[in-house]
N, C-alpha and C. Protein backbone atom coordinates (compact mmCIF):
# COMPACT_ATOMS: atom_id res chain seq x y z
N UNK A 1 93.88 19.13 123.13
CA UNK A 1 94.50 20.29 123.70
C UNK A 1 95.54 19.85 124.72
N UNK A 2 96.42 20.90 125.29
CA UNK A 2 97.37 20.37 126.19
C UNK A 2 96.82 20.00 127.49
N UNK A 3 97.55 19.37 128.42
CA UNK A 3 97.17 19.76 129.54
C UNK A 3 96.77 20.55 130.33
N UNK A 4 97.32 21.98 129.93
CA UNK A 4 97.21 23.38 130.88
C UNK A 4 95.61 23.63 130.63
N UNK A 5 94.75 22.99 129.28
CA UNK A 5 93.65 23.35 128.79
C UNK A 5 92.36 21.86 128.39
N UNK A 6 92.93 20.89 129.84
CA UNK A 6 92.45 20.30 130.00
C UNK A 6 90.74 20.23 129.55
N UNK A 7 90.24 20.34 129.07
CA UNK A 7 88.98 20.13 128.35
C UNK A 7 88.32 21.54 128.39
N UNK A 8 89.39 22.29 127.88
CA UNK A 8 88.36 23.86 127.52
C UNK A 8 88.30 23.61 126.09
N UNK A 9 87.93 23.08 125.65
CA UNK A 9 87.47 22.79 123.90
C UNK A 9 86.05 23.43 123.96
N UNK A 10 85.61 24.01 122.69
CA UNK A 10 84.11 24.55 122.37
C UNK A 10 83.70 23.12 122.13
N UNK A 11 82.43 23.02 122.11
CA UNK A 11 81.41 21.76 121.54
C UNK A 11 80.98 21.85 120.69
N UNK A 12 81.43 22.75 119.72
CA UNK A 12 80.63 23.17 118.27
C UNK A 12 81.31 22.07 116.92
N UNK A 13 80.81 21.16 117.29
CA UNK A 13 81.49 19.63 116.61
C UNK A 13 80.36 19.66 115.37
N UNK A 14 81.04 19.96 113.87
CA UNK A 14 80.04 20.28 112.71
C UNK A 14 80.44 18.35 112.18
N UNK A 15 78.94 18.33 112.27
CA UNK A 15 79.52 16.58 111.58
C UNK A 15 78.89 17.11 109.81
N UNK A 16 79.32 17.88 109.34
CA UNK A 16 78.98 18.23 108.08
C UNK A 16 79.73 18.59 107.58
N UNK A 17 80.92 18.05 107.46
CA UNK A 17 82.36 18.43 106.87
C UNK A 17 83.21 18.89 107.57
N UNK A 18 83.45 20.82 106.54
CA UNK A 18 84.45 21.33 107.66
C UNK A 18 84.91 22.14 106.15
N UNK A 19 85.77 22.98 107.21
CA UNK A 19 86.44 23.68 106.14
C UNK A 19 88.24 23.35 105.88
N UNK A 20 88.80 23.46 104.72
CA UNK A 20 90.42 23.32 104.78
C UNK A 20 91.23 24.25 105.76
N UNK A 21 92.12 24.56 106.39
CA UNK A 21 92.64 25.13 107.53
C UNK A 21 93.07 26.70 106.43
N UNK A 22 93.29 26.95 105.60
CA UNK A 22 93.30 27.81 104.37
C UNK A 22 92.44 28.35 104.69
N UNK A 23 90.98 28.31 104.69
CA UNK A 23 89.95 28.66 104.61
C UNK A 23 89.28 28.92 106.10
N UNK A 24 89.59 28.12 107.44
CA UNK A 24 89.52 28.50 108.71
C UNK A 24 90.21 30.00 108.63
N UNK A 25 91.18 30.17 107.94
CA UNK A 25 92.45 31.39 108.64
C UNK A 25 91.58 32.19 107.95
N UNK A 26 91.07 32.62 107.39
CA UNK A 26 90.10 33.41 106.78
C UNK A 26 89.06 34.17 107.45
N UNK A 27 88.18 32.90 107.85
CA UNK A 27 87.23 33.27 109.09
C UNK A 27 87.66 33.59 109.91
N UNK A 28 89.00 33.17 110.46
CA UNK A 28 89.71 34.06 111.74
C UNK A 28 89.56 35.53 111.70
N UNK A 29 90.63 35.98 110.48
CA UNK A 29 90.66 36.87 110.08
C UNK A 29 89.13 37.81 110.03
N UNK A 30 88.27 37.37 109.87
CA UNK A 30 86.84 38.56 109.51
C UNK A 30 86.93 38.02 110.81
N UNK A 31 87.08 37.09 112.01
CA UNK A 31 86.25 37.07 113.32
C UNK A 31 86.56 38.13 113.89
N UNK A 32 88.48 38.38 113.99
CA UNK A 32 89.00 39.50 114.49
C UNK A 32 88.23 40.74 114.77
N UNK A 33 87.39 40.86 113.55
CA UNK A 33 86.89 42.29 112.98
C UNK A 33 85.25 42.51 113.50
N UNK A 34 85.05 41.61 114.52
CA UNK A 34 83.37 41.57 114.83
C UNK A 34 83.90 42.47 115.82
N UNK A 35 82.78 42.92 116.80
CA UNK A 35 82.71 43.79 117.60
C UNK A 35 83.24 43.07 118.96
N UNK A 36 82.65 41.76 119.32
CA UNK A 36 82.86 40.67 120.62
C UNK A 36 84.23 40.48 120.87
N UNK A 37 84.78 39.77 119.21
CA UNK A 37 85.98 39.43 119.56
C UNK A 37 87.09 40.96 119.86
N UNK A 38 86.72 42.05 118.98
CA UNK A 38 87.77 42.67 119.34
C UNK A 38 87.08 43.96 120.71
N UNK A 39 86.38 43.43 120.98
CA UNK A 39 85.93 43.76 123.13
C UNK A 39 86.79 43.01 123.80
N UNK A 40 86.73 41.72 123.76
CA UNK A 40 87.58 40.78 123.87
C UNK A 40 89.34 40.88 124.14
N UNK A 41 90.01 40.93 122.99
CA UNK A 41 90.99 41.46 122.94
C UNK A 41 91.35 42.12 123.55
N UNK A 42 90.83 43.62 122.87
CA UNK A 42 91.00 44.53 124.27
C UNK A 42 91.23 44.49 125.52
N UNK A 43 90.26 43.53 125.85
CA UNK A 43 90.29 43.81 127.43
C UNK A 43 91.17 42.59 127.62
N UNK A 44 91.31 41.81 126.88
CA UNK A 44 92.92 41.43 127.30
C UNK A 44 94.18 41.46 127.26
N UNK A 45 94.04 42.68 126.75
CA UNK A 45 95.32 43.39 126.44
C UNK A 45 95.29 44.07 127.85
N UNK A 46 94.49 44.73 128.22
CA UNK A 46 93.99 45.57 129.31
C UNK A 46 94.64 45.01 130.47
N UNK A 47 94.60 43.87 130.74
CA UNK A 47 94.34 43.07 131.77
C UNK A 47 95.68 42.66 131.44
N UNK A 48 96.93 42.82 130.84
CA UNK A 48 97.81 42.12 130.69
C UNK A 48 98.75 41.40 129.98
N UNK A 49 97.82 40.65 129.11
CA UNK A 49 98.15 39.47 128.22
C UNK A 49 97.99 40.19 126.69
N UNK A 50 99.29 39.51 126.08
CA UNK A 50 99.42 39.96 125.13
C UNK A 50 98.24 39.06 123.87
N UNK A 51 98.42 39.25 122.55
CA UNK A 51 97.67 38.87 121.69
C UNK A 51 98.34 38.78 120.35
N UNK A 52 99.20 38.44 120.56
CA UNK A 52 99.97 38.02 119.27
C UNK A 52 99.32 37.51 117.73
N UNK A 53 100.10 37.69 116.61
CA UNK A 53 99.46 37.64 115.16
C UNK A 53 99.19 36.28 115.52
N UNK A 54 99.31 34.89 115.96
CA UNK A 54 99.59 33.48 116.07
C UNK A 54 98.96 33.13 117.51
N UNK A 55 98.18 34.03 118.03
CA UNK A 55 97.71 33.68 118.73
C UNK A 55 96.38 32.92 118.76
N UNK A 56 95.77 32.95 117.76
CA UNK A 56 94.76 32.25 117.18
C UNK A 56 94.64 31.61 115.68
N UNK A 57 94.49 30.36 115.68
CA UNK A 57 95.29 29.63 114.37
C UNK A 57 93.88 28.65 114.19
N UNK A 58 94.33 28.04 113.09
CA UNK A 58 93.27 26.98 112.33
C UNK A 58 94.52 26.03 112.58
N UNK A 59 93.68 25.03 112.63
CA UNK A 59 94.04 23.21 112.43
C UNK A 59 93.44 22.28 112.45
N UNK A 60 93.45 21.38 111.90
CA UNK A 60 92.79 20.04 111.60
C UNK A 60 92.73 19.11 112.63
N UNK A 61 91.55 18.98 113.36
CA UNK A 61 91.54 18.53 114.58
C UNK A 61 90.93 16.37 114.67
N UNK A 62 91.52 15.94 115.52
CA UNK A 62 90.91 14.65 115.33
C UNK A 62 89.96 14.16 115.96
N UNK A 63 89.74 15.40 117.09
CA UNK A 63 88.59 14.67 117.93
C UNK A 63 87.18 15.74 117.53
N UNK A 64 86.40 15.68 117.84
CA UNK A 64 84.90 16.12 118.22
C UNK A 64 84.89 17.82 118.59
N UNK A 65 85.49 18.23 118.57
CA UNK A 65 85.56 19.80 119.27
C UNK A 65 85.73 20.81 118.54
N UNK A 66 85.17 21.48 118.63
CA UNK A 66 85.15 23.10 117.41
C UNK A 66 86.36 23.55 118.11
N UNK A 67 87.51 23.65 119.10
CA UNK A 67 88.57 24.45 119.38
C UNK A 67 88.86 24.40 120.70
N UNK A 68 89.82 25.07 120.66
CA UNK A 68 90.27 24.90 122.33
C UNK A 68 91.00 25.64 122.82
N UNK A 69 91.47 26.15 123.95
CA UNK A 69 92.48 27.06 124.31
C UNK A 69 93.67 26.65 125.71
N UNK A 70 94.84 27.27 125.26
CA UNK A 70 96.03 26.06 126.36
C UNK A 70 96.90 27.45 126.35
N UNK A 71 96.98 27.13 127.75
CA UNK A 71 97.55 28.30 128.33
C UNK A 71 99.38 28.62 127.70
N UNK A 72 99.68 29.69 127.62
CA UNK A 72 101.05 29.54 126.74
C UNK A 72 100.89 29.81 125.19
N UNK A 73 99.57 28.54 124.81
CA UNK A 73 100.07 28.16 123.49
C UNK A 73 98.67 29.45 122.72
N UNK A 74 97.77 30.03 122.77
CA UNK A 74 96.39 30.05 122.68
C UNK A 74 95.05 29.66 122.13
N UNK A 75 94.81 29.73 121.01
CA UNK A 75 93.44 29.31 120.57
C UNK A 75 93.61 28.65 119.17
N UNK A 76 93.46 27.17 119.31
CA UNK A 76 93.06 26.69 118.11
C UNK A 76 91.38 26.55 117.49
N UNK A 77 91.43 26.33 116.54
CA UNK A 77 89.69 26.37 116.02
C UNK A 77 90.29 25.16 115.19
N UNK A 78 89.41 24.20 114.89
CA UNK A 78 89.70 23.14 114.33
C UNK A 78 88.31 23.08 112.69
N UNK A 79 89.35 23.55 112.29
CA UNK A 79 88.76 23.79 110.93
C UNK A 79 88.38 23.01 109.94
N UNK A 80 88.42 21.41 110.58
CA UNK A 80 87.68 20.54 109.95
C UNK A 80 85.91 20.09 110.43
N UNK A 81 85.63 21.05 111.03
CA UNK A 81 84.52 21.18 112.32
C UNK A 81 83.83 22.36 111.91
N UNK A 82 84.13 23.23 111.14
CA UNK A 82 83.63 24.66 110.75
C UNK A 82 83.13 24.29 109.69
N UNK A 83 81.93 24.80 109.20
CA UNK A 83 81.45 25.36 108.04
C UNK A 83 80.73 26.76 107.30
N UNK A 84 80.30 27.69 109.18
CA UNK A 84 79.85 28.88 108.60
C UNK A 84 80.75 29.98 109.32
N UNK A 85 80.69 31.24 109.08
CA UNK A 85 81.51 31.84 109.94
C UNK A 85 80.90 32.44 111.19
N UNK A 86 79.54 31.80 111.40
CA UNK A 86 79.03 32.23 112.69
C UNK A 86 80.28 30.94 113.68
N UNK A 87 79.98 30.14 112.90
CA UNK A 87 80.52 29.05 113.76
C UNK A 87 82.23 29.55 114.19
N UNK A 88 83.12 29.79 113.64
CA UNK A 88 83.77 30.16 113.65
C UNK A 88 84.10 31.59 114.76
N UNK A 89 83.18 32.20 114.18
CA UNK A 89 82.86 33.36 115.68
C UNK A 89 82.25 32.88 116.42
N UNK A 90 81.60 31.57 117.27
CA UNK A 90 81.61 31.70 118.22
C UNK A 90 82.75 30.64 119.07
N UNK A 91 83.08 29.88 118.39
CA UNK A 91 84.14 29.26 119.12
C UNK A 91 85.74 30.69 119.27
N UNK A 92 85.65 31.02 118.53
CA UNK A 92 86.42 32.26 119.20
C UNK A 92 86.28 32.75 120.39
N UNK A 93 84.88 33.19 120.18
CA UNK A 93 84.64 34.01 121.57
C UNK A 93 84.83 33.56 123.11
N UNK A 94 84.17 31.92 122.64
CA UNK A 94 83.96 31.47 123.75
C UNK A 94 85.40 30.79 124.48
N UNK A 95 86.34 30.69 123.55
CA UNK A 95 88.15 30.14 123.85
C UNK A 95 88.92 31.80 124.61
N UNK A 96 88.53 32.86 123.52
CA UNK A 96 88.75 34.17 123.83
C UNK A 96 88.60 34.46 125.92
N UNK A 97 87.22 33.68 125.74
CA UNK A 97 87.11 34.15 127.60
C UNK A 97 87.76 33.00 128.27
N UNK A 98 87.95 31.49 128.29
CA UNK A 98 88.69 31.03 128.79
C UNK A 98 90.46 31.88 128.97
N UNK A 99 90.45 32.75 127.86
CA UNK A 99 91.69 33.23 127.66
C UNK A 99 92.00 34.39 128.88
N UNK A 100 91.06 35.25 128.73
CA UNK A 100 90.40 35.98 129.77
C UNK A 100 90.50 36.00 130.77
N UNK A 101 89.93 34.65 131.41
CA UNK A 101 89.89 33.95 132.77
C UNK A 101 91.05 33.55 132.93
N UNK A 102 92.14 33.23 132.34
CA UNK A 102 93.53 32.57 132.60
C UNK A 102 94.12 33.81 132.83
N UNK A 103 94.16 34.85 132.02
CA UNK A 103 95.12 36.15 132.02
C UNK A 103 94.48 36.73 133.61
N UNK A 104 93.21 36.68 133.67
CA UNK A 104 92.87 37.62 135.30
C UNK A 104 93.23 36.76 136.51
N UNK A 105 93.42 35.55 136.64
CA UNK A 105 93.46 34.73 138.10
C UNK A 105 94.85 34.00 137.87
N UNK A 106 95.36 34.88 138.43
CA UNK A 106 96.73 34.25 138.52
C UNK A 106 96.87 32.74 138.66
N UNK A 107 96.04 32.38 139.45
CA UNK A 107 96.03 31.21 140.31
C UNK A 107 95.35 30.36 139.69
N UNK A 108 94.76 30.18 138.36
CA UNK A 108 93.99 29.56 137.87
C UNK A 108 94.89 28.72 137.10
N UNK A 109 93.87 26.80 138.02
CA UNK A 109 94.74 25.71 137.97
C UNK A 109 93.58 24.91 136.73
N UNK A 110 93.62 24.62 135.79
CA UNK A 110 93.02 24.07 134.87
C UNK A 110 93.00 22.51 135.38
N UNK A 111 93.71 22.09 136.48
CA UNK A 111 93.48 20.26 136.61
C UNK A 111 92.56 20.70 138.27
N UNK A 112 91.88 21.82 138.48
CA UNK A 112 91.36 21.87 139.38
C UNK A 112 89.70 22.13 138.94
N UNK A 113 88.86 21.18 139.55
CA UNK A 113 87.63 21.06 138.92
C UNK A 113 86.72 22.46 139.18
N UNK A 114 86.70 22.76 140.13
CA UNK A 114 85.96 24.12 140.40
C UNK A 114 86.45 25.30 139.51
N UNK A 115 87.88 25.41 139.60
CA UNK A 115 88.52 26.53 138.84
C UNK A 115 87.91 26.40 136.97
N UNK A 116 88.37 24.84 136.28
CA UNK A 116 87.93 24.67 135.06
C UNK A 116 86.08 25.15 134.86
N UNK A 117 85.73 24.51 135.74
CA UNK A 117 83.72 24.48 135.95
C UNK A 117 83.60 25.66 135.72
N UNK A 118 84.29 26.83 136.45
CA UNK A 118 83.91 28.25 136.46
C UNK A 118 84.19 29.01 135.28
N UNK A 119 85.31 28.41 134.77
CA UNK A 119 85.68 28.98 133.23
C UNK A 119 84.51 28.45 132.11
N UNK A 120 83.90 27.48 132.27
CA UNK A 120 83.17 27.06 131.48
C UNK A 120 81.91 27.38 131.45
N UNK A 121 81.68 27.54 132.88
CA UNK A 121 80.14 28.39 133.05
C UNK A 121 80.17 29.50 132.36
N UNK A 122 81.38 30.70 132.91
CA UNK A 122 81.32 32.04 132.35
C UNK A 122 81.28 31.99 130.39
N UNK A 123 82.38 31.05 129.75
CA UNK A 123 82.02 31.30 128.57
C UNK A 123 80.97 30.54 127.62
N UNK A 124 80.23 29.86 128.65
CA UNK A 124 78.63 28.79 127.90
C UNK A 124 77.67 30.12 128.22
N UNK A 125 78.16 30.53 129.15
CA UNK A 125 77.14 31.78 129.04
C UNK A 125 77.40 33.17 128.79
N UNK A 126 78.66 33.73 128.96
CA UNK A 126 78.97 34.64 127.56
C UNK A 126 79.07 34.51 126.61
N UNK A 127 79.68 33.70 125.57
CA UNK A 127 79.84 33.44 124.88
C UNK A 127 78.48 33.59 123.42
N UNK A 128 77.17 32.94 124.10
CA UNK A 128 76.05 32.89 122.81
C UNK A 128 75.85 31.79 123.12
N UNK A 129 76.60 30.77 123.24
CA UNK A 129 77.12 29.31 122.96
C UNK A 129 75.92 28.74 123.31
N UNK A 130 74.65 29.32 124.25
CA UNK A 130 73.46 28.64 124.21
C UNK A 130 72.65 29.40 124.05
N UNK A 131 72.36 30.69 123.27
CA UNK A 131 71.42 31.55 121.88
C UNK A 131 70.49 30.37 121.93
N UNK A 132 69.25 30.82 122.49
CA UNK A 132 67.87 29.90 121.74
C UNK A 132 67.87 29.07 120.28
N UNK A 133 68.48 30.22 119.41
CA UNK A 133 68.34 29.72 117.94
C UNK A 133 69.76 28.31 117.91
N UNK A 134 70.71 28.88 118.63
CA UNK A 134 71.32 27.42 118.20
C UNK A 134 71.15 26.16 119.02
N UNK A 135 70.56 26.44 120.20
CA UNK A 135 69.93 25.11 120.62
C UNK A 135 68.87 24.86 119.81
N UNK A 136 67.66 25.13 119.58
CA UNK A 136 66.92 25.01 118.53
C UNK A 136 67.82 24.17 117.22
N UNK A 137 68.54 24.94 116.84
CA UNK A 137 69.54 23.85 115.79
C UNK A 137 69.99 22.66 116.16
N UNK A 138 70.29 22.82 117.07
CA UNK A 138 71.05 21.07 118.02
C UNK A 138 69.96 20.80 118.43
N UNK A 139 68.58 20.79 118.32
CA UNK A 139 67.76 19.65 118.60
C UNK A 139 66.93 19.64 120.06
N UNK A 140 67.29 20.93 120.78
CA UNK A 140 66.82 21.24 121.94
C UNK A 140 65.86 22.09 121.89
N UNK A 141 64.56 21.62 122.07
CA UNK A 141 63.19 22.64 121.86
C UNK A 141 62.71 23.44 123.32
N UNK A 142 63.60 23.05 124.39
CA UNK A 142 62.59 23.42 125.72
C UNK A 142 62.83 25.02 125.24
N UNK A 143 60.96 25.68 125.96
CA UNK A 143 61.31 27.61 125.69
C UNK A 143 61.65 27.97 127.12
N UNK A 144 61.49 26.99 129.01
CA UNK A 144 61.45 28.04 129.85
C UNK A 144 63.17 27.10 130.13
N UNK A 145 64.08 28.58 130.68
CA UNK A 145 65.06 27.88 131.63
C UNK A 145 66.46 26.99 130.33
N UNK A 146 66.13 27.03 128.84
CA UNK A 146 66.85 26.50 128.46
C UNK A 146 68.35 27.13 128.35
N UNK A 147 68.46 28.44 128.55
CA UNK A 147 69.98 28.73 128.20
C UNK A 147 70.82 28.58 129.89
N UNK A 148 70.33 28.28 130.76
CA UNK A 148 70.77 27.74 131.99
C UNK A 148 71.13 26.12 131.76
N UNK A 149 70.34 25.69 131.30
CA UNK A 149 70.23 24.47 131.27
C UNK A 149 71.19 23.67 130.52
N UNK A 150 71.17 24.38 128.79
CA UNK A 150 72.34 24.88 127.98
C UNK A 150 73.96 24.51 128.14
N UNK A 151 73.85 25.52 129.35
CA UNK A 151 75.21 25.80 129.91
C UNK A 151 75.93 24.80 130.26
N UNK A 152 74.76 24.41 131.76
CA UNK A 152 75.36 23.38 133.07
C UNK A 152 75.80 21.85 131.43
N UNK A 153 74.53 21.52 130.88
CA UNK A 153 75.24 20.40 129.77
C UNK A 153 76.12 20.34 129.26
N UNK A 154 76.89 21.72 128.28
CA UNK A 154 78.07 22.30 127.86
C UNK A 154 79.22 21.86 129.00
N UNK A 155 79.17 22.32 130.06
CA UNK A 155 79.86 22.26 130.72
C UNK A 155 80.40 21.20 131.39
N UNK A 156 79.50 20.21 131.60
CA UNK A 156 79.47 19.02 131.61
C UNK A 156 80.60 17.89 130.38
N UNK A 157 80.38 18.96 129.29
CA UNK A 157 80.44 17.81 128.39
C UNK A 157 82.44 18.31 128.26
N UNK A 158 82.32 19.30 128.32
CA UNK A 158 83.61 20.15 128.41
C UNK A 158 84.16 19.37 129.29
N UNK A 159 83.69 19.58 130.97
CA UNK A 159 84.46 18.65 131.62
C UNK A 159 84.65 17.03 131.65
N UNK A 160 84.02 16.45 130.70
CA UNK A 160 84.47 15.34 130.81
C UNK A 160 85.45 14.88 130.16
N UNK A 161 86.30 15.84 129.49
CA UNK A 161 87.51 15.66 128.94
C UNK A 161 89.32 16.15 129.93
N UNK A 162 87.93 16.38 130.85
CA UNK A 162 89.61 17.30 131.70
C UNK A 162 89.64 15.11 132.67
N UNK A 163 90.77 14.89 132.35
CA UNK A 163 91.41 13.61 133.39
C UNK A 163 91.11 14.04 134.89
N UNK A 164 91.34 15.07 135.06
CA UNK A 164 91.64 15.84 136.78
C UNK A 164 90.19 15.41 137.10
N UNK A 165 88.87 15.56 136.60
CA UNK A 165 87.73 15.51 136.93
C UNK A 165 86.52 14.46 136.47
N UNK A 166 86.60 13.72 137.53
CA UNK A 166 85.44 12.75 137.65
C UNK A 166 84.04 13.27 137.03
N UNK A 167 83.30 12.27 136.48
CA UNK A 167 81.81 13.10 136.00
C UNK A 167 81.10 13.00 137.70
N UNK A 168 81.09 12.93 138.44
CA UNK A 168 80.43 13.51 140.15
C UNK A 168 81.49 14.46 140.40
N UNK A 169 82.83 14.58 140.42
CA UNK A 169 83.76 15.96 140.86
C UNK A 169 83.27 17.08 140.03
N UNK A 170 83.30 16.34 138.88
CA UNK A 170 82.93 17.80 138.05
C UNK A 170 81.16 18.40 137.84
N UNK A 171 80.43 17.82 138.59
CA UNK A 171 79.10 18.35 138.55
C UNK A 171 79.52 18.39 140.23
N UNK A 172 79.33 18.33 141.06
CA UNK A 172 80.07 18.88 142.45
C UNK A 172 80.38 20.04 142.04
N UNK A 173 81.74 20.44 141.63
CA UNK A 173 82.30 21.56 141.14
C UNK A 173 81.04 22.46 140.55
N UNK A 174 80.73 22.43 139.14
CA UNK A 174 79.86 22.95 138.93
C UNK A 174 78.50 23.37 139.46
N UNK A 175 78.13 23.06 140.67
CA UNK A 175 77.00 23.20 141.42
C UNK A 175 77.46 24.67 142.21
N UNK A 176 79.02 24.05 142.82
CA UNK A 176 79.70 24.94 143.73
C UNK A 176 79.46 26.13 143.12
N UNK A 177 80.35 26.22 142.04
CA UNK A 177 80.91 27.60 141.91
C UNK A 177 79.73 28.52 141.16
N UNK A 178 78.20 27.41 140.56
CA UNK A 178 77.51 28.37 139.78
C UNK A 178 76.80 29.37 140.09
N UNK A 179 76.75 29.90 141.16
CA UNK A 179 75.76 30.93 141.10
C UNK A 179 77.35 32.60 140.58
N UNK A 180 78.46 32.25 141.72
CA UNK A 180 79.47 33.31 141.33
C UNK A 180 79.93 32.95 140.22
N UNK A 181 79.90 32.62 139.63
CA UNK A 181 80.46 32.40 138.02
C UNK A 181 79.67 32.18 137.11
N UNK A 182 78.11 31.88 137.08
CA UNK A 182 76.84 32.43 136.37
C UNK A 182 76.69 34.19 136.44
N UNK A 183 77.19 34.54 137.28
CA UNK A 183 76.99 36.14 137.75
C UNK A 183 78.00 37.20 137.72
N UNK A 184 79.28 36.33 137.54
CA UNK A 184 80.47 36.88 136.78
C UNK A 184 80.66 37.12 135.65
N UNK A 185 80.04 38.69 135.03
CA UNK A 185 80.30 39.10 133.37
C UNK A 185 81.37 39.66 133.09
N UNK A 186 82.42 39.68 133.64
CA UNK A 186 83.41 40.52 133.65
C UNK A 186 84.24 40.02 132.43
N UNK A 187 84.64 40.84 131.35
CA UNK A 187 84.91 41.91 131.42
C UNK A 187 83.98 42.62 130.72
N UNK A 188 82.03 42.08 130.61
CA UNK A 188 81.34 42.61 129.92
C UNK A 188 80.76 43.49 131.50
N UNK A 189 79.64 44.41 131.28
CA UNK A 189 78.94 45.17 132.00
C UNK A 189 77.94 43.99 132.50
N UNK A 190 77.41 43.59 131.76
CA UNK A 190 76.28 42.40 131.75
C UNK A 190 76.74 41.12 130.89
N UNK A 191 75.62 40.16 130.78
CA UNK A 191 75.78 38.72 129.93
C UNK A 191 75.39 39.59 128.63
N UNK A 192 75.91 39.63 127.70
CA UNK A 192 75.56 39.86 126.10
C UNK A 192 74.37 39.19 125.64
């Protein structure tokens, strides 16, 4: 991803193929049409920011990451990383609120570790992105405390791709900002 989107990539890394970018634009297309993503939308239209036909695209990605989002440019899904269209809807969703978070804070500096941490908290935990059932799939059995737990790892792993942030800056950061940005559902009523 660019700089502006210093390690907001999803972690939904399918080591089981993938789909042709033909076939990503597809799943885009039905993601559009779920209920999340187009709440989503909405409210970022609401809030400002436009949503252009090209604002969310398939491409063939080289590193490890189900997608990513860069301010300017918006949401790639890396469609060699996909194979179902859950997968596909949720790396949407969860790029969708980084998108979110960029369109509401003016001031939001992506090479700043607290600012990135907080974007990542809000969409590891809006998002689904740690749903019991898909940790359960990735190999994570704990039942108390795991979609907290979930998160802070996600987030972790997210930030260790931003340069701006040390692995101690960026768990620093993330300590900081988690309780207001665990508790920030906006633009939902609650966490989904």
């Amino acid at each position: 991803m660019e700089d502006s989107a210093a390690g907001c990539g999803s972690g939904n890394f399918n080591p089981y193929g993938g789909k042709t970018v033909e076939e990503c634009e597809d799943m885009i297309r039905k993601s559009l049409r779920t209920p999340t993503v187009k709440f989503l939308k909405e409210n970022l239209e609401k809030a400002g920011c436009g949503f252009g036909e090209n604002f969310i695209k398939a491409i063939k990605c080289g590193n490890t990451i189900g997608g990513g989002y860069s301010r300017g440019k918006g949401i790639v899904v890396c469609s060699n990383h996909m194979n179902l269209q859950d997968d596909v809807n949720q790396v949407v969703i969860h790029e969708l609120i980084h998108a979110y978070d960029d369109c509401r804070a003016a001031n939001l500096d992506w090479t700043d570790c607290a600012h990135h941490a907080c974007s990542e908290i809000r969409a590891g935990h809006l998002s689904g992105d740690c749903h019991y059932k898909r940790e359960v799939l990735r190999g994570f059995m704990k039942l108390r405390g795991h979609e907290q737990e979930c998160v802070r790892r996600r987030v972790m792993q997210s930030m260790a791709a931003n340069p701006y942030c040390s692995e101690v800056a960026s768990k620093e950061a993330m300590d900081a900002v988690w309780d207001v940005c665990y508790n920030d559902t906006k633009p939902f009523g609650r966490a989904p």
